[in-house]
PDB file of N, CA and C in Angstrom:
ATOM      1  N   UNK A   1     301.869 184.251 145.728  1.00  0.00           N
ATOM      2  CA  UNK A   1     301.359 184.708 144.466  1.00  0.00           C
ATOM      3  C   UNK A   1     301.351 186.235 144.452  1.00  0.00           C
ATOM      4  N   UNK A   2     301.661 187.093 143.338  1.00  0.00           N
ATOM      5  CA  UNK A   2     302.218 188.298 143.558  1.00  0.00           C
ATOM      6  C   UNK A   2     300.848 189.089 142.712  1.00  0.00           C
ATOM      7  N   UNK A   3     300.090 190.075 143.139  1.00  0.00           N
ATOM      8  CA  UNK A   3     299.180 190.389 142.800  1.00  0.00           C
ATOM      9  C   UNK A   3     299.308 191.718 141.857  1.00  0.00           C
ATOM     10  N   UNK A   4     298.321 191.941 140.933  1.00  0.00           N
ATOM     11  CA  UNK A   4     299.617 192.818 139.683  1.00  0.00           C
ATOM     12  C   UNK A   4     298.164 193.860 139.821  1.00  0.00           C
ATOM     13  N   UNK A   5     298.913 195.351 140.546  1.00  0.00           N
ATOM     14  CA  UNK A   5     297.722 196.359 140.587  1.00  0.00           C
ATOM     15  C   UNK A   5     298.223 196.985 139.472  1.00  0.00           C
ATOM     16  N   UNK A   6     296.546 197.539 138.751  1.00  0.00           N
ATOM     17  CA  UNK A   6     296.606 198.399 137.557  1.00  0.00           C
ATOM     18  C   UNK A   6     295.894 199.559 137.963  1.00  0.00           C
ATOM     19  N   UNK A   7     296.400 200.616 137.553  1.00  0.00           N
ATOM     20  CA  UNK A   7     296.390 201.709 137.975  1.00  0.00           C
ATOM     21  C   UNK A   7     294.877 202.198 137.712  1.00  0.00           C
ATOM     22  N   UNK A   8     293.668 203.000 137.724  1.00  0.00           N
ATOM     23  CA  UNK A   8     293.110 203.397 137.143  1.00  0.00           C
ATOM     24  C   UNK A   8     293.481 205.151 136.598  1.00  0.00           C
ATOM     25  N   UNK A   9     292.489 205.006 135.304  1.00  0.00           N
ATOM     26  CA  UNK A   9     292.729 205.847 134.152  1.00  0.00           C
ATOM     27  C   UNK A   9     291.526 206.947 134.387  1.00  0.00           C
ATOM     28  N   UNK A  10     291.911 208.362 134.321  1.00  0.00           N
ATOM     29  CA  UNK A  10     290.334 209.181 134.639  1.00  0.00           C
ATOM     30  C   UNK A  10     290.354 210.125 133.289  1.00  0.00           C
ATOM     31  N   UNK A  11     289.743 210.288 132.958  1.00  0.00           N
ATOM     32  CA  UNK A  11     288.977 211.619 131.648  1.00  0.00           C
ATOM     33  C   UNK A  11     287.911 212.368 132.493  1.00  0.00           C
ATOM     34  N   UNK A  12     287.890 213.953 131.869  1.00  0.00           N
ATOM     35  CA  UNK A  12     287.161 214.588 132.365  1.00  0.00           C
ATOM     36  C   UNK A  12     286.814 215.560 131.489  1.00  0.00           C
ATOM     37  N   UNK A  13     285.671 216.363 131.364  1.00  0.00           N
ATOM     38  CA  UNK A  13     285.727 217.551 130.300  1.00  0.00           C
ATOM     39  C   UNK A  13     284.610 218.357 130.667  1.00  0.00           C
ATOM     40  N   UNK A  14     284.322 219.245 129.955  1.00  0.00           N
ATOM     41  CA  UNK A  14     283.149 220.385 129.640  1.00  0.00           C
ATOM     42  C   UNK A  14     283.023 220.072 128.712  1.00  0.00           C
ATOM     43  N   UNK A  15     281.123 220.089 128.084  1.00  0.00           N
ATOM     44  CA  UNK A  15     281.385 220.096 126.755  1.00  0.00           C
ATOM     45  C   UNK A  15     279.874 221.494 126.560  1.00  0.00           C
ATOM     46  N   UNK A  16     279.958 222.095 125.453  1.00  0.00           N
ATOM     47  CA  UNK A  16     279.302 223.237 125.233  1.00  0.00           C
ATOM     48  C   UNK A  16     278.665 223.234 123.740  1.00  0.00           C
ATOM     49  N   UNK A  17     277.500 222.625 123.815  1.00  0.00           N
ATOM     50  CA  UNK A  17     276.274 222.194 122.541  1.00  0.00           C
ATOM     51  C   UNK A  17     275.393 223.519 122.314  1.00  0.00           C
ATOM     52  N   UNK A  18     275.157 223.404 121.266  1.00  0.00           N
ATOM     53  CA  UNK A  18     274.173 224.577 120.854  1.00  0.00           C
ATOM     54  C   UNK A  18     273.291 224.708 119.862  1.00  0.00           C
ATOM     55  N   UNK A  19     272.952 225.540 119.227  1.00  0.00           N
ATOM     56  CA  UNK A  19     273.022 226.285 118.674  1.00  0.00           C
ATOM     57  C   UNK A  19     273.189 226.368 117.386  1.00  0.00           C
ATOM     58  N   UNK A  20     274.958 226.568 117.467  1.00  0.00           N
ATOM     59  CA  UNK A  20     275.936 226.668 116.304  1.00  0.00           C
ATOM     60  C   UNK A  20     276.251 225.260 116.244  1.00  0.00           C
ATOM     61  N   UNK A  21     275.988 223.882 116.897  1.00  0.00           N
ATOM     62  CA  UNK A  21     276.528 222.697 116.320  1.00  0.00           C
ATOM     63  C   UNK A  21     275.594 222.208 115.214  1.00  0.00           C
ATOM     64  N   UNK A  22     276.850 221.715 114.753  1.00  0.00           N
ATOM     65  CA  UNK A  22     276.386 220.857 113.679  1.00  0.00           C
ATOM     66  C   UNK A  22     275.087 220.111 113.607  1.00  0.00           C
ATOM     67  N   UNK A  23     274.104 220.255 113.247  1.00  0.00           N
ATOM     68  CA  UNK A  23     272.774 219.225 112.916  1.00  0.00           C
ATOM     69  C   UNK A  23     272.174 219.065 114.490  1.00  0.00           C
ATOM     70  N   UNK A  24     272.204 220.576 115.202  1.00  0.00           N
ATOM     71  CA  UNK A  24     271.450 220.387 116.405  1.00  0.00           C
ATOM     72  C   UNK A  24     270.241 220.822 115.729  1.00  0.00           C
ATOM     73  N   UNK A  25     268.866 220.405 116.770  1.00  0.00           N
ATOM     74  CA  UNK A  25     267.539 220.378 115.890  1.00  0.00           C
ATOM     75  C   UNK A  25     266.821 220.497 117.219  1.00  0.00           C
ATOM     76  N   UNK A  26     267.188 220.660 118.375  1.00  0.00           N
ATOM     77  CA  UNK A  26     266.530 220.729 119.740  1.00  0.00           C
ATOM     78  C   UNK A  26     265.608 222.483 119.730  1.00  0.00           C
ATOM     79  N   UNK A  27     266.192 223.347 118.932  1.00  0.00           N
ATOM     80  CA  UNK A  27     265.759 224.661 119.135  1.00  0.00           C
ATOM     81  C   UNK A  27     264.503 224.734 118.063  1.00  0.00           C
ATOM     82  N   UNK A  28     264.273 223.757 117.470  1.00  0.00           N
ATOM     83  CA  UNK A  28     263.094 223.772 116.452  1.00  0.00           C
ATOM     84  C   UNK A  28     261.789 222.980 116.764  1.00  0.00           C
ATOM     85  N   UNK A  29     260.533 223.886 116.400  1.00  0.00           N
ATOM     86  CA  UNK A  29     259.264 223.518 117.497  1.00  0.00           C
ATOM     87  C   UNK A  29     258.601 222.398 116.633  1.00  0.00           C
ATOM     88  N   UNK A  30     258.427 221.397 116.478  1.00  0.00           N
ATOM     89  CA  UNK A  30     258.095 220.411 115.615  1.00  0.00           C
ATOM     90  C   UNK A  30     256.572 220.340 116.081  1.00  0.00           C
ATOM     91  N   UNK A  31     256.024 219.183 115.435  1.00  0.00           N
ATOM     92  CA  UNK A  31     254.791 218.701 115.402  1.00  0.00           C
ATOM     93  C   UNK A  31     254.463 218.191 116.929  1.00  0.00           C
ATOM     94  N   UNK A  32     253.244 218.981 117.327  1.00  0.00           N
ATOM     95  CA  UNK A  32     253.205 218.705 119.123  1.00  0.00           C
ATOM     96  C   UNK A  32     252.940 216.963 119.172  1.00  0.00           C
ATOM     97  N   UNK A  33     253.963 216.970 120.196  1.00  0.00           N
ATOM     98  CA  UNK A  33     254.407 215.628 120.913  1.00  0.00           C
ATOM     99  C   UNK A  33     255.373 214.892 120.228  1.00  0.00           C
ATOM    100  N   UNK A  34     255.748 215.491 119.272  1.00  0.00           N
ATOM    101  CA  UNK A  34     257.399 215.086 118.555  1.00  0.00           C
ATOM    102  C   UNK A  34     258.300 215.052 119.490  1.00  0.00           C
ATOM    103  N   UNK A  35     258.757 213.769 119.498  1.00  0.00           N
ATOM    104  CA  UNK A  35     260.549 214.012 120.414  1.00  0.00           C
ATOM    105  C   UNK A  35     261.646 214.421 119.697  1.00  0.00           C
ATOM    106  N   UNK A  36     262.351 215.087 120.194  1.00  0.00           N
ATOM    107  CA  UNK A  36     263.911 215.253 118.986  1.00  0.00           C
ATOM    108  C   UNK A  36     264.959 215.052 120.292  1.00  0.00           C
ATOM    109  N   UNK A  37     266.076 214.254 119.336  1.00  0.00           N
ATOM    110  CA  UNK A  37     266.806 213.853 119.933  1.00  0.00           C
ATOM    111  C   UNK A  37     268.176 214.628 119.578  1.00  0.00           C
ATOM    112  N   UNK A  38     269.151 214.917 119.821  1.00  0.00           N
ATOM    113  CA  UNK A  38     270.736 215.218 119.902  1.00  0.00           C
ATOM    114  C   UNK A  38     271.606 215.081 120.039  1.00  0.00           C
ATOM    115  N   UNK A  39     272.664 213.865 119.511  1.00  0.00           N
ATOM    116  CA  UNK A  39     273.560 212.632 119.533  1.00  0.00           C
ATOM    117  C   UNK A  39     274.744 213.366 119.358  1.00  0.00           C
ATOM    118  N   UNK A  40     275.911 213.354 120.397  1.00  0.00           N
ATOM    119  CA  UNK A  40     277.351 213.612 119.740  1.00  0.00           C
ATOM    120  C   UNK A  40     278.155 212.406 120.477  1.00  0.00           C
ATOM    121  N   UNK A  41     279.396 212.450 119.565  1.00  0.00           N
ATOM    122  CA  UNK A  41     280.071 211.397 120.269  1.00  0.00           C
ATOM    123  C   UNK A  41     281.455 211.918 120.683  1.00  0.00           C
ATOM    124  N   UNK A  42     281.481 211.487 121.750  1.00  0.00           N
ATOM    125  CA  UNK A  42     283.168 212.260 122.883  1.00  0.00           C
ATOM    126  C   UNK A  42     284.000 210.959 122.537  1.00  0.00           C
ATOM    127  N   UNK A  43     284.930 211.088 122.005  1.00  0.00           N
ATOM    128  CA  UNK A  43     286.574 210.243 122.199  1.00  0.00           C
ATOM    129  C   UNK A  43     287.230 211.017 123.299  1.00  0.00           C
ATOM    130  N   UNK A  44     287.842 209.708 123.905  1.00  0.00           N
ATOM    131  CA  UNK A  44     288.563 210.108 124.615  1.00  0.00           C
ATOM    132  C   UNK A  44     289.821 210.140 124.341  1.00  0.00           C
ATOM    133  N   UNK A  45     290.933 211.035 124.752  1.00  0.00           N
ATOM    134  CA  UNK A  45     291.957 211.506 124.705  1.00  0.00           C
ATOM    135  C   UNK A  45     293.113 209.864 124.668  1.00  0.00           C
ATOM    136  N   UNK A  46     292.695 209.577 124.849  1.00  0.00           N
ATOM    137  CA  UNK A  46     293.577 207.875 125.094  1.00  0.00           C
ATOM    138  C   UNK A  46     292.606 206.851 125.322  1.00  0.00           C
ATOM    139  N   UNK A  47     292.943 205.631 124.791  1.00  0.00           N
ATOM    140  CA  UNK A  47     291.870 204.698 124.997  1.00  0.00           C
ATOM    141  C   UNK A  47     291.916 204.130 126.241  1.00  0.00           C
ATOM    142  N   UNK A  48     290.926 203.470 126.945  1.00  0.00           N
ATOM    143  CA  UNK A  48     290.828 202.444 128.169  1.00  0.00           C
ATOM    144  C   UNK A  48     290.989 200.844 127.682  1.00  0.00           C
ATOM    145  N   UNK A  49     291.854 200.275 128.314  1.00  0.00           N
ATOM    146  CA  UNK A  49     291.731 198.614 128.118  1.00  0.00           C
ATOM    147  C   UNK A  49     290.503 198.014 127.967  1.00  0.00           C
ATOM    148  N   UNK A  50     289.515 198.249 128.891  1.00  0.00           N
ATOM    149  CA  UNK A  50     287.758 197.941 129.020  1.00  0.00           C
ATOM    150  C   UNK A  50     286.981 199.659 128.787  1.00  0.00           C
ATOM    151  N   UNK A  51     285.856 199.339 128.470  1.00  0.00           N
ATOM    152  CA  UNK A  51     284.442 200.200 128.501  1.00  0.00           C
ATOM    153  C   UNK A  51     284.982 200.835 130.119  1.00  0.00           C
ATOM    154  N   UNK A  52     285.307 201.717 130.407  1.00  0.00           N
ATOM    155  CA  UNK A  52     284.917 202.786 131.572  1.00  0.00           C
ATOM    156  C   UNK A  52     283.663 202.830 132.110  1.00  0.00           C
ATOM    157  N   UNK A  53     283.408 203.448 133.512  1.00  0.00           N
ATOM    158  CA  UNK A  53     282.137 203.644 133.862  1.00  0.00           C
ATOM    159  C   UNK A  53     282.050 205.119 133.260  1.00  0.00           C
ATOM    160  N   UNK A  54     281.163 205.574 132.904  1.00  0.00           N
ATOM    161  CA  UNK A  54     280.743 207.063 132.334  1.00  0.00           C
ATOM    162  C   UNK A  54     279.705 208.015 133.234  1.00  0.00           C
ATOM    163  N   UNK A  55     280.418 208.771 134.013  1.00  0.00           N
ATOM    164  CA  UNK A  55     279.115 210.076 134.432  1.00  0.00           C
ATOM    165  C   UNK A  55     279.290 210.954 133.454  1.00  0.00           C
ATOM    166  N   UNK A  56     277.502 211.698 133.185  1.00  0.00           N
ATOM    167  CA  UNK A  56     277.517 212.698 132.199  1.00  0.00           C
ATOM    168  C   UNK A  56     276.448 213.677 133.315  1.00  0.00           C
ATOM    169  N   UNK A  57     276.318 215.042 133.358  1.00  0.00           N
ATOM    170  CA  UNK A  57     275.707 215.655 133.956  1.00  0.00           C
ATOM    171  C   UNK A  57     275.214 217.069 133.282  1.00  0.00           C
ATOM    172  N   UNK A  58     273.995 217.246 133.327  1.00  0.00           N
ATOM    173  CA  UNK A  58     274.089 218.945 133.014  1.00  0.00           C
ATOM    174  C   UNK A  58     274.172 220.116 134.165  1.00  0.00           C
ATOM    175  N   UNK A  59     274.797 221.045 133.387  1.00  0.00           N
ATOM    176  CA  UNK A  59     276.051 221.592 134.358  1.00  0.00           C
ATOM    177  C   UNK A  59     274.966 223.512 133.521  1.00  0.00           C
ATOM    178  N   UNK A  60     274.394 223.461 132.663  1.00  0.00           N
ATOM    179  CA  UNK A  60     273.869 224.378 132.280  1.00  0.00           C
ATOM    180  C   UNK A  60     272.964 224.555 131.350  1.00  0.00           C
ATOM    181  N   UNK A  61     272.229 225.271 130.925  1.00  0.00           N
ATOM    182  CA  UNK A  61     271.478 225.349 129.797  1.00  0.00           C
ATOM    183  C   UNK A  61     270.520 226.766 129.484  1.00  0.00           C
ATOM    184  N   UNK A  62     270.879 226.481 128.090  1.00  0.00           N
ATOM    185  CA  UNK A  62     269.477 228.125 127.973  1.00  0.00           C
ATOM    186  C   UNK A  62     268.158 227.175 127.277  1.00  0.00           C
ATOM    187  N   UNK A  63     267.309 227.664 127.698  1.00  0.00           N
ATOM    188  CA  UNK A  63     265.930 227.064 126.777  1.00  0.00           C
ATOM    189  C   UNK A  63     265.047 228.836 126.606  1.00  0.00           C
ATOM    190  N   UNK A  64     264.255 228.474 126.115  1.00  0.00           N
ATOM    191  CA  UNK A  64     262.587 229.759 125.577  1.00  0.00           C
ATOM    192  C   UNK A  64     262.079 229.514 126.798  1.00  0.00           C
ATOM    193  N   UNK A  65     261.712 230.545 127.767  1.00  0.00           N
ATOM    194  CA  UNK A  65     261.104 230.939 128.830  1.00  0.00           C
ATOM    195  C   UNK A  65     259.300 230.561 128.326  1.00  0.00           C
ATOM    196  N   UNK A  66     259.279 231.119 126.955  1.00  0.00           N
ATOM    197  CA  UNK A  66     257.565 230.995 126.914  1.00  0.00           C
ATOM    198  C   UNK A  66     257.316 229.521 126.669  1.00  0.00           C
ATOM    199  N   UNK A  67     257.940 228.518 126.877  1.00  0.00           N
ATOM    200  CA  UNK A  67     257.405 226.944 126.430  1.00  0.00           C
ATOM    201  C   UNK A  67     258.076 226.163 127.630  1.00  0.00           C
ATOM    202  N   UNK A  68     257.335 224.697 127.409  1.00  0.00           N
ATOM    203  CA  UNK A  68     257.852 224.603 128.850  1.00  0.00           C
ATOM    204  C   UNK A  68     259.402 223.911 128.330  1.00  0.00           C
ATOM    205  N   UNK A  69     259.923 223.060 130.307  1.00  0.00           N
ATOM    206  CA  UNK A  69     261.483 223.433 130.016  1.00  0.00           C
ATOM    207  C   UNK A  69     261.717 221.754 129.740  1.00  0.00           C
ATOM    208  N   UNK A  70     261.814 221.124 128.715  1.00  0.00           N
ATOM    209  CA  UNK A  70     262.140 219.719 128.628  1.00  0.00           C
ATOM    210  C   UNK A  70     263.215 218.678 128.069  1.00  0.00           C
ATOM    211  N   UNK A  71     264.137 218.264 129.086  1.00  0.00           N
ATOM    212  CA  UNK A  71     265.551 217.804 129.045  1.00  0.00           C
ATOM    213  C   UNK A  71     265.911 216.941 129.764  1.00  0.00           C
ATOM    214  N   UNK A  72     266.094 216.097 128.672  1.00  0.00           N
ATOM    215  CA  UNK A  72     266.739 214.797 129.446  1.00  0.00           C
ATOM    216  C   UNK A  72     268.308 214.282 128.583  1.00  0.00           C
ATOM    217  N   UNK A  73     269.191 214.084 129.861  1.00  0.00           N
ATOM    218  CA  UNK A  73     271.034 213.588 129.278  1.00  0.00           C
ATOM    219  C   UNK A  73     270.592 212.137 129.341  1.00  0.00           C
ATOM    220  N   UNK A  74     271.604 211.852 128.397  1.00  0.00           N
ATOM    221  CA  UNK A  74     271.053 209.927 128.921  1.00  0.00           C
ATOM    222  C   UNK A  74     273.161 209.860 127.896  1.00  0.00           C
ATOM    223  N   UNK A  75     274.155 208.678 128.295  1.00  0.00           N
ATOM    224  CA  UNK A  75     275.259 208.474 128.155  1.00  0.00           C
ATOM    225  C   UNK A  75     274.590 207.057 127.306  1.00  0.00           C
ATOM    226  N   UNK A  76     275.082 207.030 126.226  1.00  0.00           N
ATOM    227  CA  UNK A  76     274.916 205.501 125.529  1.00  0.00           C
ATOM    228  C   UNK A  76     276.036 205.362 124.592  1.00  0.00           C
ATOM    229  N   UNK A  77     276.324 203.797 124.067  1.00  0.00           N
ATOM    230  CA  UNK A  77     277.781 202.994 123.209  1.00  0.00           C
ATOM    231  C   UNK A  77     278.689 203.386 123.912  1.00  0.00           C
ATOM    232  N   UNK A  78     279.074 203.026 125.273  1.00  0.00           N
ATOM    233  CA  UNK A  78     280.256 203.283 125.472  1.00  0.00           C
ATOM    234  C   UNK A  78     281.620 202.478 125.880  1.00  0.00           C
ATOM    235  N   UNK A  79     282.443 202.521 124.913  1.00  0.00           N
ATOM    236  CA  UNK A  79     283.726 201.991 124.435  1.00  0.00           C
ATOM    237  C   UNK A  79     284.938 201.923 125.336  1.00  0.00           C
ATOM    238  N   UNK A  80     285.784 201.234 125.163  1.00  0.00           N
ATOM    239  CA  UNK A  80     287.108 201.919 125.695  1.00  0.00           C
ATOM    240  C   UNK A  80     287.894 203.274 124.956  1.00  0.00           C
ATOM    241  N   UNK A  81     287.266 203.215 123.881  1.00  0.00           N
ATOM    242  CA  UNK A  81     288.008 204.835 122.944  1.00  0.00           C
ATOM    243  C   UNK A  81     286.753 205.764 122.955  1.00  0.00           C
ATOM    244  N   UNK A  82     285.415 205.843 123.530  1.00  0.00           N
ATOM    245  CA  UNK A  82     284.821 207.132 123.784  1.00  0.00           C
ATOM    246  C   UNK A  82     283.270 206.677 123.834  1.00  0.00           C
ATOM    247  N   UNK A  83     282.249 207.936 123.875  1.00  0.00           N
ATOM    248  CA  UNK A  83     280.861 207.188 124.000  1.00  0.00           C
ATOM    249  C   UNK A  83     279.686 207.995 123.712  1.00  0.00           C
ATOM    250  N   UNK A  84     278.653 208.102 123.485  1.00  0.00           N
ATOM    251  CA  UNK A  84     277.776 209.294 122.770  1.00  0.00           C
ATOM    252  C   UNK A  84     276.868 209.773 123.920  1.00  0.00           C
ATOM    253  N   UNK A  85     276.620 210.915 123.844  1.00  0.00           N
ATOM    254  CA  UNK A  85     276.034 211.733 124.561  1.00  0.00           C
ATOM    255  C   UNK A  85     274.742 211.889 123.315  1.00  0.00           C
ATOM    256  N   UNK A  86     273.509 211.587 124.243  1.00  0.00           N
ATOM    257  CA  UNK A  86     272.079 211.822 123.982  1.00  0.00           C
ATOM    258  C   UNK A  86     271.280 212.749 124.712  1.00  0.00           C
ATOM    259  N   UNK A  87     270.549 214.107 124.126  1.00  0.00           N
ATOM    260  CA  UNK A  87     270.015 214.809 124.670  1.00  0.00           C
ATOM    261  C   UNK A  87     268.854 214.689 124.027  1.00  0.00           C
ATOM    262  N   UNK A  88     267.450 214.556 124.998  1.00  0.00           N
ATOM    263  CA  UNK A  88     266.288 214.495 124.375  1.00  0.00           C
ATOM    264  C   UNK A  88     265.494 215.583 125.136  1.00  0.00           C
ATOM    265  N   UNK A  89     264.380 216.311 124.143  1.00  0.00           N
ATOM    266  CA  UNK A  89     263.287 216.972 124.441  1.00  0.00           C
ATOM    267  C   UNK A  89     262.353 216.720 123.527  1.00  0.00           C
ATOM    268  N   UNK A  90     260.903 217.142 123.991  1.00  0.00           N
ATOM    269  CA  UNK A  90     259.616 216.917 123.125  1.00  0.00           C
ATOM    270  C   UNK A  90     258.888 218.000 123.553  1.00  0.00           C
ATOM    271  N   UNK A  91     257.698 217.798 122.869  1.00  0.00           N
ATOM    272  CA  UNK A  91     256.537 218.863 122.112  1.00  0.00           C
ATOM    273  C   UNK A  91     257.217 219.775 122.243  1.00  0.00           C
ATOM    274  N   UNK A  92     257.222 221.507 122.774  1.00  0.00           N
ATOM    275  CA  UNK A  92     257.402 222.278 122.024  1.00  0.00           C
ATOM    276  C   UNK A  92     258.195 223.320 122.866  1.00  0.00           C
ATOM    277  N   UNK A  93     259.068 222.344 123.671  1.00  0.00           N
ATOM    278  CA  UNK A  93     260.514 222.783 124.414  1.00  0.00           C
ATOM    279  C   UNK A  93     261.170 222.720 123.249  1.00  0.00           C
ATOM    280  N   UNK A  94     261.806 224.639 123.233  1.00  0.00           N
ATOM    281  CA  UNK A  94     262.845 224.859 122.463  1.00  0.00           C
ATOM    282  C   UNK A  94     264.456 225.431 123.627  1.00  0.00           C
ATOM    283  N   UNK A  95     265.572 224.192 123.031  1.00  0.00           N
ATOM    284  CA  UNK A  95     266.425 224.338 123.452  1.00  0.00           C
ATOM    285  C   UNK A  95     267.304 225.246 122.949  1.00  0.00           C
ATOM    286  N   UNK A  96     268.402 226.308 123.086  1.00  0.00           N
ATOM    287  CA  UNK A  96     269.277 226.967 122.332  1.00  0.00           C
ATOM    288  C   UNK A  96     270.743 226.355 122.695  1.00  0.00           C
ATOM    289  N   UNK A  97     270.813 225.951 124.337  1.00  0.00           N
ATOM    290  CA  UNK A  97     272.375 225.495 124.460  1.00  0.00           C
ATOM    291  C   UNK A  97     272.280 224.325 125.565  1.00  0.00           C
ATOM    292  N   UNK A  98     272.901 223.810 126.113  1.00  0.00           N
ATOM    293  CA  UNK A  98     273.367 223.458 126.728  1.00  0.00           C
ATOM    294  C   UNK A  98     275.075 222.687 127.239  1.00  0.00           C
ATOM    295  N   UNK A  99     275.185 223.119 128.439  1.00  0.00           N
ATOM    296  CA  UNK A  99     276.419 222.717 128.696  1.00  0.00           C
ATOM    297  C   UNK A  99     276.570 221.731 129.763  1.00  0.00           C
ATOM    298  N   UNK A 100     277.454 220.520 129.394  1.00  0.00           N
ATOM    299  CA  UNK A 100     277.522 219.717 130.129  1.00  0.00           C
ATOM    300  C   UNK A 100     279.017 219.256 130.342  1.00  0.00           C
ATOM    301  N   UNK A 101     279.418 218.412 132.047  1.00  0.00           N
ATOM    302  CA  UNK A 101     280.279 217.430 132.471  1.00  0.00           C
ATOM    303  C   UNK A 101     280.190 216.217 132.579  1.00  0.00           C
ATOM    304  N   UNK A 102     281.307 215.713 131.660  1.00  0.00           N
ATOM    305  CA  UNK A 102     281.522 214.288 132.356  1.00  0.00           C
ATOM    306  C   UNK A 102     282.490 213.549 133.051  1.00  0.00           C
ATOM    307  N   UNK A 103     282.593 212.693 133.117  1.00  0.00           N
ATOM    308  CA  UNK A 103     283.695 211.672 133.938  1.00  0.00           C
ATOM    309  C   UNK A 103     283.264 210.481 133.526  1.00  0.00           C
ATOM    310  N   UNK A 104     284.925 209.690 132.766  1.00  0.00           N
ATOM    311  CA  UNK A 104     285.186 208.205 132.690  1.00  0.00           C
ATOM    312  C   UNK A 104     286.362 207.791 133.674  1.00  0.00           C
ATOM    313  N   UNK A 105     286.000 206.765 134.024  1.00  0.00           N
ATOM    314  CA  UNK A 105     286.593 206.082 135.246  1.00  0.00           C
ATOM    315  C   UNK A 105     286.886 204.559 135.095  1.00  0.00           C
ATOM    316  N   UNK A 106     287.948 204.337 134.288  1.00  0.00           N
ATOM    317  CA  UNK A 106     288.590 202.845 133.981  1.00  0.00           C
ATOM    318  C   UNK A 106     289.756 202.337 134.677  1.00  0.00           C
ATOM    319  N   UNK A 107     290.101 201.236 133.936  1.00  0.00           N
ATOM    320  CA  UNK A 107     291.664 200.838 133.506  1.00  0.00           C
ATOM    321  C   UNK A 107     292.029 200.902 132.308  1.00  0.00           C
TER     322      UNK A 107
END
């Protein structure tokens, strides 16, 4: 019986949030103990046959020195054509950027 290897498929990137994106809301001091959240979604350059495994990491960030520093990445929906990146902070951590890496790892 002849065994049929499939190659695996890798994606990789930088990605650089801010600020200047579209409908970011992390740099604004809301009502204490408000969470705000920060959703984008990465396609990937070519699709995968199956859902990939997904690492996402932060790789940088600016926040306000006078508040404290609160950030969490979390990777969620993820597809064989791409997957959303969630950044959360609460009470009255103001974010201005952050920059992050990931890695998908399929067939």
């Amino acid at each position: 019986m002849e065994t049929l290897v499939q190659p695996w498929k890798t994606f990789s990137a930088t990605l650089g949030l801010g600020v200047l994106s579209e409908g970011w809301n992390l740099a604004e001091v809301p009502d204490p103990g408000t969470a705000r959240v920060f959703t984008v979604e990465v396609p990937f350059a070519e699709s995968f046959a199956n859902p990939p495994v997904v690492h996402a990491s932060l790789t940088g960030f600016d926040m306000d020195h006078a508040y404290s520093g609160r950030l969490s990445l979390k990777v969620s929906e993820i597809t064989p054509s791409g997957f959303f990146v969630n950044l959360h902070t609460w009470d009255d951590t103001r974010v201005y950027a952050v920059e992050l890496s990931w890695l998908a790892i399929g067939a």
